[in-house]
C-alpha atoms as a PDB file:
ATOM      1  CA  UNK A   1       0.000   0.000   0.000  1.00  0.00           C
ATOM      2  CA  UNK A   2       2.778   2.303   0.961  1.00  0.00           C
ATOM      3  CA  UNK A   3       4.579   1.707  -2.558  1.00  0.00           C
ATOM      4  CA  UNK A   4       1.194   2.724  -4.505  1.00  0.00           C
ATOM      5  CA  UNK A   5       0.951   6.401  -2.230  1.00  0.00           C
ATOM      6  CA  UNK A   6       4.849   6.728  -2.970  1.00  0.00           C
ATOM      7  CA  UNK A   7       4.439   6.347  -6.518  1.00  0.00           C
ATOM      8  CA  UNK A   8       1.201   8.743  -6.446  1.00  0.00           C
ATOM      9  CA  UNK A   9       2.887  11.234  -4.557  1.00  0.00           C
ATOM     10  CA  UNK A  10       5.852  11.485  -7.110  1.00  0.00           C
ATOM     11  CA  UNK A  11       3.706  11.619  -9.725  1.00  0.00           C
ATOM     12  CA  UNK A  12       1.405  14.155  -8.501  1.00  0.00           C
ATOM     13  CA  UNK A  13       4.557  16.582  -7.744  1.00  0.00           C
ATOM     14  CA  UNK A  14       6.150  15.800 -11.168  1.00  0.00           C
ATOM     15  CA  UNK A  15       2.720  16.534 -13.326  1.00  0.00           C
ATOM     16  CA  UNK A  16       2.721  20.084 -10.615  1.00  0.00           C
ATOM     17  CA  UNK A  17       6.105  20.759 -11.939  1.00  0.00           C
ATOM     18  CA  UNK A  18       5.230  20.163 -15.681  1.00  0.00           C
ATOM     19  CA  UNK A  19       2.212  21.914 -15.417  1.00  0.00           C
ATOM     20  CA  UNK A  20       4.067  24.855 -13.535  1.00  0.00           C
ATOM     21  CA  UNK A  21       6.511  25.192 -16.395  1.00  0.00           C
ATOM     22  CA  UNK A  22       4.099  24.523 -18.844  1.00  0.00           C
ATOM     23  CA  UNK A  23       1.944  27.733 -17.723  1.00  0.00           C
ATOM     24  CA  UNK A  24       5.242  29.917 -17.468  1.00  0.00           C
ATOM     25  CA  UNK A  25       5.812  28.746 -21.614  1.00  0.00           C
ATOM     26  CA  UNK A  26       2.502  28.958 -22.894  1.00  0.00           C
ATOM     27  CA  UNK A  27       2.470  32.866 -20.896  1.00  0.00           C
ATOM     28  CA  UNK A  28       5.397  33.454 -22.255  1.00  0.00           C
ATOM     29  CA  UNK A  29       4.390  32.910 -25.963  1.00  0.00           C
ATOM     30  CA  UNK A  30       1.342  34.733 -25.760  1.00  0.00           C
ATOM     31  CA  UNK A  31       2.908  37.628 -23.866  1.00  0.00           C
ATOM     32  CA  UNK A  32       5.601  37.740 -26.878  1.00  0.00           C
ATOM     33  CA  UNK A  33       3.523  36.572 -29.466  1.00  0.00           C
ATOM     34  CA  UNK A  34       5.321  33.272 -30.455  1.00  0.00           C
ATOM     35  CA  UNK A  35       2.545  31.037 -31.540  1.00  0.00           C
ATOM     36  CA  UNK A  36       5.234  27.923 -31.065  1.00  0.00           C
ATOM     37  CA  UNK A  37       5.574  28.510 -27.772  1.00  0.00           C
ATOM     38  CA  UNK A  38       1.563  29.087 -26.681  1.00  0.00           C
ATOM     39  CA  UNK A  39       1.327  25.527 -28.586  1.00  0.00           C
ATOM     40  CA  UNK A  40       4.248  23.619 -26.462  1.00  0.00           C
ATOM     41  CA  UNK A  41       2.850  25.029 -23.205  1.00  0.00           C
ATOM     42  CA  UNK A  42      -0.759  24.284 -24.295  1.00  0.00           C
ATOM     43  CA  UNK A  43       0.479  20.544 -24.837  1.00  0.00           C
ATOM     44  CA  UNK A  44       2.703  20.464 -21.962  1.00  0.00           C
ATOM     45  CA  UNK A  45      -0.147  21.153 -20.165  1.00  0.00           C
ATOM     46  CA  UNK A  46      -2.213  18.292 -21.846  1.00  0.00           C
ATOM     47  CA  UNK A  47       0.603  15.987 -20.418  1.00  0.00           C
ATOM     48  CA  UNK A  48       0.402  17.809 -17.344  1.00  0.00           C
ATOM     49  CA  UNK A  49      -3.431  16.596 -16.650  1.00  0.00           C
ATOM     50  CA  UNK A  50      -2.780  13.276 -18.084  1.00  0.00           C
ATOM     51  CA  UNK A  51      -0.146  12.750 -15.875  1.00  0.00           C
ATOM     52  CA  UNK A  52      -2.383  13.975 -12.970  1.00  0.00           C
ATOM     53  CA  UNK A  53      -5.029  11.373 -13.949  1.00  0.00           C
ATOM     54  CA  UNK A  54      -2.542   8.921 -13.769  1.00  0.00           C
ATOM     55  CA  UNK A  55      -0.948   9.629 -10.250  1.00  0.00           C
ATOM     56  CA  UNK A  56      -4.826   9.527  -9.123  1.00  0.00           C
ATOM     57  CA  UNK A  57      -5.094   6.152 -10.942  1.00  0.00           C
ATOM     58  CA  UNK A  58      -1.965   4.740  -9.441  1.00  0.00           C
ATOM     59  CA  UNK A  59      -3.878   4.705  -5.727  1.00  0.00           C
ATOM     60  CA  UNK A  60      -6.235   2.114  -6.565  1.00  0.00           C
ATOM     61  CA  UNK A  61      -5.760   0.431 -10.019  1.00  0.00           C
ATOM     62  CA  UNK A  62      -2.277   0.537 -10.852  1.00  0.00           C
ATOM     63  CA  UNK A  63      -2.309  -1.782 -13.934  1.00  0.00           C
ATOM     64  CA  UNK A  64      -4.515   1.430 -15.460  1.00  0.00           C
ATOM     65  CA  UNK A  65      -2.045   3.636 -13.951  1.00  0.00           C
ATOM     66  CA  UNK A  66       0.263   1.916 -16.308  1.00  0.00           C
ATOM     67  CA  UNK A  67      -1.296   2.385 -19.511  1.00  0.00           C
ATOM     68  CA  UNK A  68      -2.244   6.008 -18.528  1.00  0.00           C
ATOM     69  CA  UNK A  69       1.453   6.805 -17.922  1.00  0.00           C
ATOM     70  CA  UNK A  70       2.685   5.569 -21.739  1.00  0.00           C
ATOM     71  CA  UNK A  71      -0.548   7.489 -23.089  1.00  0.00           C
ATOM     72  CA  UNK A  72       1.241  10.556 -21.771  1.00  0.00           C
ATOM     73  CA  UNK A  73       4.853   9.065 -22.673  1.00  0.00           C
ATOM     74  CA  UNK A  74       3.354   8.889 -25.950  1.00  0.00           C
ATOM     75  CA  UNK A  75       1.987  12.701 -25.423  1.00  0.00           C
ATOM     76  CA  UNK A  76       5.300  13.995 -24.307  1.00  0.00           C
ATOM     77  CA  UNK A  77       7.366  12.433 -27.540  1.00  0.00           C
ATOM     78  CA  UNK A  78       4.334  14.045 -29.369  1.00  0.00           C
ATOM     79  CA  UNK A  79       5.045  17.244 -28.529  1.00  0.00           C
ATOM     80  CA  UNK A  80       9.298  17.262 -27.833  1.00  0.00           C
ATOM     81  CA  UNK A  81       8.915  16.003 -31.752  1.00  0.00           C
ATOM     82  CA  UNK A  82       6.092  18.597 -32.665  1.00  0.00           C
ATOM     83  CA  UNK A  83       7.934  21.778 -31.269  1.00  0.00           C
ATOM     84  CA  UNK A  84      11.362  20.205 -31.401  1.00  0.00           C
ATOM     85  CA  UNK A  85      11.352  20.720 -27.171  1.00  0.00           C
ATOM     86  CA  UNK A  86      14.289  18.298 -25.967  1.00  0.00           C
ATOM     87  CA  UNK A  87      13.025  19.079 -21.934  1.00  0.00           C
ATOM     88  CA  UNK A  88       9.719  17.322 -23.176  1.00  0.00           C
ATOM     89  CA  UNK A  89      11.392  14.334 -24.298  1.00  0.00           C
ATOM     90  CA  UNK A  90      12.777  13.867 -20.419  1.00  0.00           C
ATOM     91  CA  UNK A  91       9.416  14.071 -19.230  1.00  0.00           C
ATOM     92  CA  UNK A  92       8.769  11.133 -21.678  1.00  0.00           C
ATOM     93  CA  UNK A  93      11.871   8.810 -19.986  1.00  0.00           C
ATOM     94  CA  UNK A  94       9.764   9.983 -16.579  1.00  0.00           C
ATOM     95  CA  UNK A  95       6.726   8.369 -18.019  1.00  0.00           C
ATOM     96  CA  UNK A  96       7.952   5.682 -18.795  1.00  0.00           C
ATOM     97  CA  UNK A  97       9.744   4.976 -15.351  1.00  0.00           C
ATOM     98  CA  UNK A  98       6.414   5.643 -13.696  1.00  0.00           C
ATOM     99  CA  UNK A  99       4.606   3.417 -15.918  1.00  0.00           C
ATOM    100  CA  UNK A 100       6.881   0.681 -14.929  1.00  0.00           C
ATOM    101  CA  UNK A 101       6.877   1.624 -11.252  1.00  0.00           C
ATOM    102  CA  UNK A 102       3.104   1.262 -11.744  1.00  0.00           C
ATOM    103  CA  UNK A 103       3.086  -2.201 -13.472  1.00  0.00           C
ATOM    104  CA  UNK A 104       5.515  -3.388 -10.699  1.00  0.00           C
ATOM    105  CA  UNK A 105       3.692  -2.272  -7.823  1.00  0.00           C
ATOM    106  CA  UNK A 106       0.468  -3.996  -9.279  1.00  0.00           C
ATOM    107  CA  UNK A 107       2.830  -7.355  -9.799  1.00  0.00           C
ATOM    108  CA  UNK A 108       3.884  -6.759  -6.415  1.00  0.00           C
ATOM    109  CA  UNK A 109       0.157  -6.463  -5.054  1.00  0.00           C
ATOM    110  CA  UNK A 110      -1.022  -9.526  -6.831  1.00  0.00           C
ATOM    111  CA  UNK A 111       2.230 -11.254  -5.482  1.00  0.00           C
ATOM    112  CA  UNK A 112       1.423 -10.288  -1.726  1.00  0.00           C
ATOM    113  CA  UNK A 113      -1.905 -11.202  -2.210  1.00  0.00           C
ATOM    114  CA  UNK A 114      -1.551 -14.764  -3.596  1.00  0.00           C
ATOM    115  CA  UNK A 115       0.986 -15.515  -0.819  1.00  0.00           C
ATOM    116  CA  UNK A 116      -1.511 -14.505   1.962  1.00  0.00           C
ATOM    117  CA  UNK A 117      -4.031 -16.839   0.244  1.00  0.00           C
ATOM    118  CA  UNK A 118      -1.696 -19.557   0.091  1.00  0.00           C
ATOM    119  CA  UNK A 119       0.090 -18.978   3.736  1.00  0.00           C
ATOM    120  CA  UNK A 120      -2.563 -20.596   6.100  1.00  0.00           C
ATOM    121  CA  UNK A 121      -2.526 -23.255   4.227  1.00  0.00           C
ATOM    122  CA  UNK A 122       1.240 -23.870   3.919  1.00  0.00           C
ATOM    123  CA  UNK A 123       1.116 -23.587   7.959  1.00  0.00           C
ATOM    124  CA  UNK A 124      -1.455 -25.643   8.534  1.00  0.00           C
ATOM    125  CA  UNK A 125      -0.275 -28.629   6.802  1.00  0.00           C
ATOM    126  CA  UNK A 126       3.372 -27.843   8.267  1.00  0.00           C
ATOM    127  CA  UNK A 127       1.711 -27.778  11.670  1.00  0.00           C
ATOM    128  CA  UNK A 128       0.099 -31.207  10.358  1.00  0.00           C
ATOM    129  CA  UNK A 129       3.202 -32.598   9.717  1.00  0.00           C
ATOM    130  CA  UNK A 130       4.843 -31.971  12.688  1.00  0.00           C
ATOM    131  CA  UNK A 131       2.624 -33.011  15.038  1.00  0.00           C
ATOM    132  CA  UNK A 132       2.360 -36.497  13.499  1.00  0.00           C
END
């Protein structure tokens, strides 16, 4: 449970940052009138709230989590290719290491949770054993 909250939290504060910085582009674009830059803040920020749906996903189905962590991979390469923004393309490597921190906590879930089903059982029949 603790792994699932610790990958949330991390998530939440890294889609914060992006969408921090993504505001601060956009703003400056339409302050100096650089259409390129309004468009990679405006799609920073799409990755920003996908992100954020994903670090809320993460807390209860993280298999989702996953997928909704390469669907903004897939958004950040989108844009570092669209407006040729290499800081994008490090949010993508991000992505992807949350994705897989979210696929391995939900491996490490189902794990726990076989092994609980299958410990009494394992102790009774040792306890079985011994006492014979």
């Amino acid at each position: 449970m603790k792994v699932k909250w610790m990958i949330g939290v991390v998530a939440l504060l890294f889609a914060l940052y992006t969408a921090i910085e993504a505001y601060q582009i956009a703003h400056a674009g339409a302050v100096l009138g650089i259409p390129q830059l309004e468009g990679d803040g405006g799609g920073s920020m799409v990755y920003a709230l996908v992100s954020v749906v994903g670090a809320v996903t993460v807390l209860r189905f993280t298999r989702i989590a996953s997928v909704i962590f390469l669907l903004a991979t897939l958004t950040a390469v989108l844009i570092s290719l669209l407006y040729a923004d290499n800081a994008v393309m490090l949010w993508a490597v991000a992505s992807v290491l949350l994705s897989g921190a979210s696929w391995w906590a939900h491996r490490r879930a189902r794990r726990l949770s076989h092994t609980k089903q299958t410990a009494p059982s394992l102790t009774a029949s040792t306890q079985r054993s011994r006492s014979h």
